[in-house]
Protein backbone atom coordinates (compact mmCIF):
# COMPACT_ATOMS: atom_id res chain seq x y z
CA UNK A 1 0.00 0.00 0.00
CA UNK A 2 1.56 3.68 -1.21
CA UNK A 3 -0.09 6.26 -0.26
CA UNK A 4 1.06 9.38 -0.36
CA UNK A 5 2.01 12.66 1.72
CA UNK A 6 1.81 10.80 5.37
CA UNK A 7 1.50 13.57 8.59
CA UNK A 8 1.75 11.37 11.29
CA UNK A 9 2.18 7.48 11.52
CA UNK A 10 3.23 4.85 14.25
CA UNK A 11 3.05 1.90 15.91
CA UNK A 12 -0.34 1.04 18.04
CA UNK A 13 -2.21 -1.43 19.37
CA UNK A 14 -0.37 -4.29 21.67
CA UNK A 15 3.14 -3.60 21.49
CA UNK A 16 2.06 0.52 22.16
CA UNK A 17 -0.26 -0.86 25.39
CA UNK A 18 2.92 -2.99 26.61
CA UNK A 19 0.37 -6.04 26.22
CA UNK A 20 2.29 -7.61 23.44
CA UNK A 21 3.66 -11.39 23.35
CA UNK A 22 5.56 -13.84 21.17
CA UNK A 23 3.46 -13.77 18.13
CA UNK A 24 1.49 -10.62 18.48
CA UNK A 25 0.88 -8.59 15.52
CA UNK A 26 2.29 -4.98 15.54
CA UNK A 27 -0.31 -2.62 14.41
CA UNK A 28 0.42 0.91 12.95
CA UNK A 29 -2.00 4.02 12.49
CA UNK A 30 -1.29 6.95 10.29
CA UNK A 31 -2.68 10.02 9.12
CA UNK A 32 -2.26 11.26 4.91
CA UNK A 33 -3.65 14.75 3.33
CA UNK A 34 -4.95 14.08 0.21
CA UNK A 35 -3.75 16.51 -2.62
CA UNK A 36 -6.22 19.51 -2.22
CA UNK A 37 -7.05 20.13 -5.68
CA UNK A 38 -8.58 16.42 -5.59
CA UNK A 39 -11.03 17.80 -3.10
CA UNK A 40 -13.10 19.80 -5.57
CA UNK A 41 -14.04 16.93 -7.97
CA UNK A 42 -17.60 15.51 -8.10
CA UNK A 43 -16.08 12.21 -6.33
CA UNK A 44 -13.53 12.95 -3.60
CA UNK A 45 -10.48 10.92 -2.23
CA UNK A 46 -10.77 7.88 -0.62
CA UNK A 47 -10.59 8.41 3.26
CA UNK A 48 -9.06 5.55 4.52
CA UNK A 49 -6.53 2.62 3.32
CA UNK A 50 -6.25 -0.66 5.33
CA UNK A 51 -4.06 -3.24 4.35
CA UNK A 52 -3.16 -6.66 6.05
CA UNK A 53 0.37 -7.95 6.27
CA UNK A 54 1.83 -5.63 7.52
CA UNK A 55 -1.44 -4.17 9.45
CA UNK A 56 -1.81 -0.62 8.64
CA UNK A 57 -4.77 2.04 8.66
CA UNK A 58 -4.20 5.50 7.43
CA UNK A 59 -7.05 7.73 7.84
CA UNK A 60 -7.05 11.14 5.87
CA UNK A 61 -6.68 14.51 7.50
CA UNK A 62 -10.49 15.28 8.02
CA UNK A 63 -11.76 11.91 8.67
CA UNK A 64 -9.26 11.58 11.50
CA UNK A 65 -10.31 14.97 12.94
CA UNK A 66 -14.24 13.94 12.59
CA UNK A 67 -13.01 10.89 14.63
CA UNK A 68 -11.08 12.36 16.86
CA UNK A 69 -13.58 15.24 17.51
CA UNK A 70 -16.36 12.54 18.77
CA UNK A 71 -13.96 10.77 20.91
CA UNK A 72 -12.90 7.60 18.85
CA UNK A 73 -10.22 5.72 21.46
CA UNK A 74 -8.72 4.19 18.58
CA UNK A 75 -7.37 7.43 16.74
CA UNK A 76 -6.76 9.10 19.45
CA UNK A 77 -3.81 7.13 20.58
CA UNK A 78 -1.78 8.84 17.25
CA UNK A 79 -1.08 12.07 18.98
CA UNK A 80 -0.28 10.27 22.49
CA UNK A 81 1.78 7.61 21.40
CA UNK A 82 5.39 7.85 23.34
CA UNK A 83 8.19 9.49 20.78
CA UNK A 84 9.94 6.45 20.18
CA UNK A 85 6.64 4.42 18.65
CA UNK A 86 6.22 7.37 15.93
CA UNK A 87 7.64 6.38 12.66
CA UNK A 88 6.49 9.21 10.51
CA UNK A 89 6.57 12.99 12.06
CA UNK A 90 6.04 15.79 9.68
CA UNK A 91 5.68 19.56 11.18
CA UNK A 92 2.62 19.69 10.48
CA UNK A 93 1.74 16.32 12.49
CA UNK A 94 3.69 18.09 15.13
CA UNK A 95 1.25 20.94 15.58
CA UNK A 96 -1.54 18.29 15.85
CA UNK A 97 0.21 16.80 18.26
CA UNK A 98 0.22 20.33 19.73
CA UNK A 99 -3.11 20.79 20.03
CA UNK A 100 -4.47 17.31 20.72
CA UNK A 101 -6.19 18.42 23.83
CA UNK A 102 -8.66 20.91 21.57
CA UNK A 103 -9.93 17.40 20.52
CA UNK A 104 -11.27 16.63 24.01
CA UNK A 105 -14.66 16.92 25.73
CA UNK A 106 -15.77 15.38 28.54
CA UNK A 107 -19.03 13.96 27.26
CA UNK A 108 -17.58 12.28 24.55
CA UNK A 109 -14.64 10.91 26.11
CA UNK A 110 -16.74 9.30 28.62
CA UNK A 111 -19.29 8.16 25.97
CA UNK A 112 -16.63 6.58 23.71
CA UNK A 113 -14.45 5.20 25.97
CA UNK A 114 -17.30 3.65 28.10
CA UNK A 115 -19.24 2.59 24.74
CA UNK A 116 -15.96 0.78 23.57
CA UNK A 117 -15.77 -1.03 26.99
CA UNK A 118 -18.93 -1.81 27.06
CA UNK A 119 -18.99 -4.05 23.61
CA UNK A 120 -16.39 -5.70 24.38
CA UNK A 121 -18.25 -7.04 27.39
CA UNK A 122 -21.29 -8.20 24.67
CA UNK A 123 -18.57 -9.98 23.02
CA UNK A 124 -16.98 -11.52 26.12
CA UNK A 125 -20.89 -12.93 26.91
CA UNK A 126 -21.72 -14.01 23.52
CA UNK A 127 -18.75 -16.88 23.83
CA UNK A 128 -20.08 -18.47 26.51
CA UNK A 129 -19.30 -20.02 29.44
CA UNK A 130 -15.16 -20.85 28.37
CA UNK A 131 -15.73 -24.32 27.26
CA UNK A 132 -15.00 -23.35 23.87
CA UNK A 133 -11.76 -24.14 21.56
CA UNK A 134 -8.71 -22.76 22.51
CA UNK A 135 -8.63 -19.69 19.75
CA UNK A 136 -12.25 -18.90 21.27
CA UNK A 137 -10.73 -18.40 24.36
CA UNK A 138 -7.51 -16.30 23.02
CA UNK A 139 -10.05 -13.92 21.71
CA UNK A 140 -12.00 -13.81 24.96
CA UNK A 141 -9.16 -12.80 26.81
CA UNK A 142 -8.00 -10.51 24.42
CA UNK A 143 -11.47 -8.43 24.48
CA UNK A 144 -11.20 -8.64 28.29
CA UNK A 145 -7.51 -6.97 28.34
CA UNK A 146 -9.28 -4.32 25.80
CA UNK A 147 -12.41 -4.41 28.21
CA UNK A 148 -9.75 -2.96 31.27
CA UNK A 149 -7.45 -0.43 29.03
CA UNK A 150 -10.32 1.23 27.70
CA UNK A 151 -11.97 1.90 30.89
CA UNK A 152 -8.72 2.58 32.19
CA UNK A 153 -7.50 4.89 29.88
CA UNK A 154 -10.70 6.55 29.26
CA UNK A 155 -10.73 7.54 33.50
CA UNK A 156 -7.45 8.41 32.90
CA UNK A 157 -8.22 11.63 30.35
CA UNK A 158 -11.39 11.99 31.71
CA UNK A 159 -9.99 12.60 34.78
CA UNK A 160 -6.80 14.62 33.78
CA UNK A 161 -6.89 15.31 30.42
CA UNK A 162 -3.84 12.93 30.04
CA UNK A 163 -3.45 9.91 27.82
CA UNK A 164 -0.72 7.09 28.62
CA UNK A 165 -1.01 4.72 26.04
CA UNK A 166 1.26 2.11 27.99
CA UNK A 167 0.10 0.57 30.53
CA UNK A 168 1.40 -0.06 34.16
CA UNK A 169 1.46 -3.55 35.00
CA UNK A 170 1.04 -5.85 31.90
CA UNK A 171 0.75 -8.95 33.73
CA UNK A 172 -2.48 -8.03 35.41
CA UNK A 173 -4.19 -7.08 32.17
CA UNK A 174 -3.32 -10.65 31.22
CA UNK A 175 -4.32 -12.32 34.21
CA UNK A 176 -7.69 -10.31 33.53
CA UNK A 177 -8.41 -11.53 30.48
CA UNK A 178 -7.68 -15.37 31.58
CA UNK A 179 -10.09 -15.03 34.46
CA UNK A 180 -12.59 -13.53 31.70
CA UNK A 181 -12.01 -15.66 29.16
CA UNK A 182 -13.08 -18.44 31.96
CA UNK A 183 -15.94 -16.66 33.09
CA UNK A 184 -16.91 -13.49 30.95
CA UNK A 185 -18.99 -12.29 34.27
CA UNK A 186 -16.17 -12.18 36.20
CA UNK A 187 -15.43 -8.71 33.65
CA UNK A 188 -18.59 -7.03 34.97
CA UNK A 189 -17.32 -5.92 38.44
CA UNK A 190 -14.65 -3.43 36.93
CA UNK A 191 -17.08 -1.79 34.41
CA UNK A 192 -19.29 -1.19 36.61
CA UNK A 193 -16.65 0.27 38.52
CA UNK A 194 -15.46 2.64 36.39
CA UNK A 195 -19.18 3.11 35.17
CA UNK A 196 -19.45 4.38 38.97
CA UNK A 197 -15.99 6.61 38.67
CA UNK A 198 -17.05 8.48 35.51
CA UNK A 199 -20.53 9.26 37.06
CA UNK A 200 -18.97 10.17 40.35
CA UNK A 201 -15.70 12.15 39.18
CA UNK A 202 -15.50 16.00 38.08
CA UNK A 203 -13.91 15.98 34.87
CA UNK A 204 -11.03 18.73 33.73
CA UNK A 205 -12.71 18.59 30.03
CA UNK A 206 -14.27 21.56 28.43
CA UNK A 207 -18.08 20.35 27.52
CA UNK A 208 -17.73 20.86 24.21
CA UNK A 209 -14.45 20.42 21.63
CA UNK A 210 -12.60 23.15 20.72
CA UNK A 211 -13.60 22.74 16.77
CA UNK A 212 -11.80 25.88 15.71
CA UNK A 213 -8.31 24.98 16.62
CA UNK A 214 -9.37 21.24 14.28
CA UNK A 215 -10.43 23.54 11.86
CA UNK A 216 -7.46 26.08 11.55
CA UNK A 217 -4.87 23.10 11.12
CA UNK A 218 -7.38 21.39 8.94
CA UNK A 219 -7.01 24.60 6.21
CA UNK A 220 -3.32 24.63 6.84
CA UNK A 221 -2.66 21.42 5.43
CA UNK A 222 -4.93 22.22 2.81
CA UNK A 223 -3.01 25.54 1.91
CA UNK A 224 0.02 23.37 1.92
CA UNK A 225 -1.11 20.99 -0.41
CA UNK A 226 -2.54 22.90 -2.97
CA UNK A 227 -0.40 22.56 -5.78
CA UNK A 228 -0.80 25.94 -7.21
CA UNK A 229 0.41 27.16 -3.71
CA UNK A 230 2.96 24.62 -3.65
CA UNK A 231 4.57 25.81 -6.67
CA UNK A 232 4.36 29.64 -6.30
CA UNK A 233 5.74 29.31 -2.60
């Protein structure tokens, strides 16, 4: 997969969490800008690429804000990741790194993040009671260990307006999702938990998004990428 003028990209997912083991897959998430003139036609760019082998999503400029303006957990992580897991850093996915916390509000943080955790509770229920093949069961655990860093992380920037996209303690995650994966009830006692924490905990968020400072690096990159632009500058 090629695709063209890349802002921001890095590795996600397991080996980002500190959850990663022998055989894991290493996931990366990136952000392109289409060419702006391609904009104006009566079909526009395609807004995301996924490719398996090596796993890779790259989202473009404006989807990812439109994302990351209703609180999607997944795309979020791109402007929290630790320096070393970024593979592709332009300037201009510096200054969205620089104003990731306009993308915050405390409504939608809480609604994502607690949304997220709670279907992967549904899916931890609809396989049963454990006696199921061994794969069944990886894939139990694995939504349980997804189940715990979502709430987790989502109290975190509720909380704080913080994101740490490792986690402390690794080994309990897994332990977490074994005990799930054995009994998927035995999940319910720390969502409702943090069900209890979000309800019960002031949060440092802003109600509302700040949409103009999304907007304002939006039309930058656009500016940039205009070719006419480009080749007057």
């Amino acid at each position: 997969m090629t695709v063209e003028n890349i802002l921001l990209s890095g590795v996600v997912g397991s080996t980002a969490y500190g959850l990663a083991r022998e055989g894991s897959d290493i996931d990366r998430l990136g952000m392109f800008a289409a060419p702006t003139e391609e904009l104006h036609g009566l079909r526009g760019p395609k807004e995301s690429h996924v490719s398996t082998a090596p796993d890779r999503t790259l989202h473009e400029a404006a989807k990812w804000c439109r994302l990351a303006l209703g609180g999607n957990p997944t795309v979020m992580e791109l402007v929290w990741l630790p320096d070393e897991l970024y593979e592709v850093r332009t300037p201009l996915g510096d200054e969205l790194i620089g104003i990731r916390a306009s993308f915050l509000s405390a409504r939608r943080v809480r609604d994502a993040y607690l949304g997220y955790a709670t279907q992967q509770f549904r899916k931890l229920q609809s396989r049963g009671d454990g006696s199921f093949s061994a794969e069944s069961r990886r894939r139990t655990a694995k939504h349980a260990r997804h189940l715990k860093r979502l709430c987790e992380q989502g109290y975190e920037l509720y909380a704080t307006g913080r994101l740490t996209i490792r986690v402390e303690d690794p080994e309990s995650y897994h332990r977490f999702g074994e005990q799930a994966a054995a009994d998927p009830t035995a999940a319910l006692p720390l969502l409702r938990r943090f069900e209890t924490g979000f309800a019960e905990t002031p949060s440092v968020l802003p109600d509302h998004p700040d949409e103009s400072a999304a907007d304002a690096w939006l039309r930058r990159v656009r500016r940039h990428f205009y070719s006419h632009v480009a080749q007057n500058a």
